[in-house]
Protein backbone atom coordinates (compact mmCIF):
# COMPACT_ATOMS: atom_id res chain seq x y z
CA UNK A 1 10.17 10.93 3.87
CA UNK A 2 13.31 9.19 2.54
CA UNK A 3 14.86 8.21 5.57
CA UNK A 4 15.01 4.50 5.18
CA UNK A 5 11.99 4.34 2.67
CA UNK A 6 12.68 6.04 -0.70
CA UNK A 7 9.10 6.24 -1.72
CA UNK A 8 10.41 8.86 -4.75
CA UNK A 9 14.44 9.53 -5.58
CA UNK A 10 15.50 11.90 -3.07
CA UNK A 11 16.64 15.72 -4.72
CA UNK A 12 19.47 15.86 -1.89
CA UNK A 13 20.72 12.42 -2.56
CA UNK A 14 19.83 11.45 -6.11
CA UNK A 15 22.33 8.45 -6.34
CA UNK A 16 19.51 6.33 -4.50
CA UNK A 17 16.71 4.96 -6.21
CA UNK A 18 13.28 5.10 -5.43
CA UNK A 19 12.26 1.47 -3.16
CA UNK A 20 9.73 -0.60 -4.74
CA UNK A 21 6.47 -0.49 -2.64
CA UNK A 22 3.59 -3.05 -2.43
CA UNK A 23 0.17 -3.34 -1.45
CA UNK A 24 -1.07 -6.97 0.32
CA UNK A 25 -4.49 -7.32 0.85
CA UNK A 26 -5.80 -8.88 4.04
CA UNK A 27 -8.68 -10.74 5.63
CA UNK A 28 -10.82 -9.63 8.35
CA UNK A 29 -8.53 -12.65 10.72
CA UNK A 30 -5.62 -10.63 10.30
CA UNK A 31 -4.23 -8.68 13.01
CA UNK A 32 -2.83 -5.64 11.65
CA UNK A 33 -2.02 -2.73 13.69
CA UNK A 34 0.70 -0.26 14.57
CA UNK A 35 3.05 -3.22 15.63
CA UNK A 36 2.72 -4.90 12.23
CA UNK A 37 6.04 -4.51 11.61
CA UNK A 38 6.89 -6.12 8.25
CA UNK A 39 4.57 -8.17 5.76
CA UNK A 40 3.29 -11.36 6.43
CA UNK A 41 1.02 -14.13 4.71
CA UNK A 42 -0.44 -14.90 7.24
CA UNK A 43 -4.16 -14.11 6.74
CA UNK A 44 -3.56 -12.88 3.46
CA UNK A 45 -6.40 -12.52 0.68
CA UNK A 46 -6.82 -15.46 -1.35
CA UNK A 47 -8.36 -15.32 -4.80
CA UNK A 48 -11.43 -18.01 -4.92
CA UNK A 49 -11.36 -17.90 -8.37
CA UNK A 50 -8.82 -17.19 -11.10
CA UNK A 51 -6.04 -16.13 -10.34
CA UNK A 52 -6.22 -11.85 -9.87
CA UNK A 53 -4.71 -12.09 -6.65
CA UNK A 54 -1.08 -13.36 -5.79
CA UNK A 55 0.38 -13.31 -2.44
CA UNK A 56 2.43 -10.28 -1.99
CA UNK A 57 -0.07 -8.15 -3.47
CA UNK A 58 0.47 -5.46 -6.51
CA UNK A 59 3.23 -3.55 -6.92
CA UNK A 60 2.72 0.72 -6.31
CA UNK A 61 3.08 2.68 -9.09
CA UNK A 62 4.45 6.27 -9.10
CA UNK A 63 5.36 7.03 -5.61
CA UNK A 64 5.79 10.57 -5.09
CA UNK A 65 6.44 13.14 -2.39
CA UNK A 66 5.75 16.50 -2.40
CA UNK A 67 5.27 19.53 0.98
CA UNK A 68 2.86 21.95 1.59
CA UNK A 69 3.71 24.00 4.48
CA UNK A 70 4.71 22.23 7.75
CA UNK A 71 3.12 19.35 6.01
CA UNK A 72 5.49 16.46 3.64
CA UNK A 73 2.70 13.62 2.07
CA UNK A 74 3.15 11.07 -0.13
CA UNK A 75 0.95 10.01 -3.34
CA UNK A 76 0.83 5.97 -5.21
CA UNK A 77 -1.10 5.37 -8.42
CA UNK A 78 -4.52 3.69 -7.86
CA UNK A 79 -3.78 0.07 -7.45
CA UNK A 80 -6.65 -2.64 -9.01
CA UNK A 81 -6.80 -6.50 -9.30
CA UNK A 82 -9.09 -7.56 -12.51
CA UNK A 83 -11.13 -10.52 -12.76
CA UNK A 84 -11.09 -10.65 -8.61
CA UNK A 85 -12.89 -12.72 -6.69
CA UNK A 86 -12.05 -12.46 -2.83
CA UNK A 87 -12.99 -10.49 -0.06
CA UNK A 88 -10.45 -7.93 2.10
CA UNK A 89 -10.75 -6.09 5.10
CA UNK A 90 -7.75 -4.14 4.87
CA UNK A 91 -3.98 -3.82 3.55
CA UNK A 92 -0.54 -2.96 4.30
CA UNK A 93 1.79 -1.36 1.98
CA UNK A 94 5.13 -2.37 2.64
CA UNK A 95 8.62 -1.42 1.17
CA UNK A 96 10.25 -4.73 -0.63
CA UNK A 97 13.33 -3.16 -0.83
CA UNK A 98 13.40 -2.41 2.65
CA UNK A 99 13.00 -6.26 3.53
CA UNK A 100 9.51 -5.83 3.53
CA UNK A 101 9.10 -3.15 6.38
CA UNK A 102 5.33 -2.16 6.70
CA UNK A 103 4.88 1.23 5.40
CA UNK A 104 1.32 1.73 6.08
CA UNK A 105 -1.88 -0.24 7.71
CA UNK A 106 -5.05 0.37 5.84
CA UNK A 107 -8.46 -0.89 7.89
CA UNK A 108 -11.71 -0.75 5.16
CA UNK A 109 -14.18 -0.22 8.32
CA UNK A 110 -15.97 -3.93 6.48
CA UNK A 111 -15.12 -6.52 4.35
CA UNK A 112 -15.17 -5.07 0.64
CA UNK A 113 -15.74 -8.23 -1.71
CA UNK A 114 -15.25 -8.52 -5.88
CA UNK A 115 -17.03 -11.49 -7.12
CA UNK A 116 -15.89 -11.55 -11.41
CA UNK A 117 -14.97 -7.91 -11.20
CA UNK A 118 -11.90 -5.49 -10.30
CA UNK A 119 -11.25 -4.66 -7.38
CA UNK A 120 -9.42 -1.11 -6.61
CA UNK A 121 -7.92 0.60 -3.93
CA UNK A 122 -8.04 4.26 -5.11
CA UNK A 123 -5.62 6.41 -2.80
CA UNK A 124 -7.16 9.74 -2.10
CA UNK A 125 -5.99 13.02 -3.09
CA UNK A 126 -2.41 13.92 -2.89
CA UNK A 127 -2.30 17.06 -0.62
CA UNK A 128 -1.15 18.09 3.18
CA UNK A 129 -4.95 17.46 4.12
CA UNK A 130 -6.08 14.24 2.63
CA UNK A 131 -2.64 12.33 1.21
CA UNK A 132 -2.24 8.51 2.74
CA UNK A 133 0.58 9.41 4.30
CA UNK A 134 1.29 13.00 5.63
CA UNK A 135 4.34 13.83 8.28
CA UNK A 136 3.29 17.46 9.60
């Protein structure tokens, strides 16, 4: 899981840093898929009011890996925009540091809209079964 993203400071090399990872939300006239290769604004969301969103999307907090059994996963911190209004369909979280290589495509199945509100992507439980990204 630290091959050429560092999503937590590696115990068998700990002279490199963690990367810095980000989350960009998308509309439902984005094409993302497994050959999204690296970010893009194209299709981004826009905030249509305020300013909670800014292209580029939040920064992840507290990337960590961890194993259980043939199974390595990796875990961010719940990510939320306040005072949001916009509409997604999906995101990609990307590695900055890794000139902006897409980490992981998220589809939301609809668009999800916050109209004056927060809106948060809450990652789901960090384990072999459930984590957003597992390598068994």
């Amino acid at each position: 899981m630290s091959g050429v993203h560092a999503i937590s400071a590696s115990a068998s090399s700990p002279v490199r840093a963690a990367d810095t990872f980000k989350i960009a939300l998308y509309t439902s006239s984005a094409t993302l898929d497994a050959s999204t290769t690296v970010y893009s604004a194209t299709n981004e969301t826009t905030n249509t009011a305020g300013s909670a969103y800014v292209a580029g999307g939040n920064t992840l907090a507290s990337g960590a890996t961890s194993s259980s059994g043939t199974t390595a996963f990796a875990d961010f911190a719940d990510s939320s925009w306040s005072t949001a209004s916009f509409t997604a369909r999906g995101a990609l979280i990307y590695n900055s540091t890794q000139a902006d290589k897409s980490v992981v495509v998220l589809d939301f199945g609809a668009d999800k809209t916050a109209s004056a509100g927060t809106f948060t992507i809450i990652f789901p439980t960090a384990d072999a079964s459930n984590a957003i990204i597992r390598i068994a």
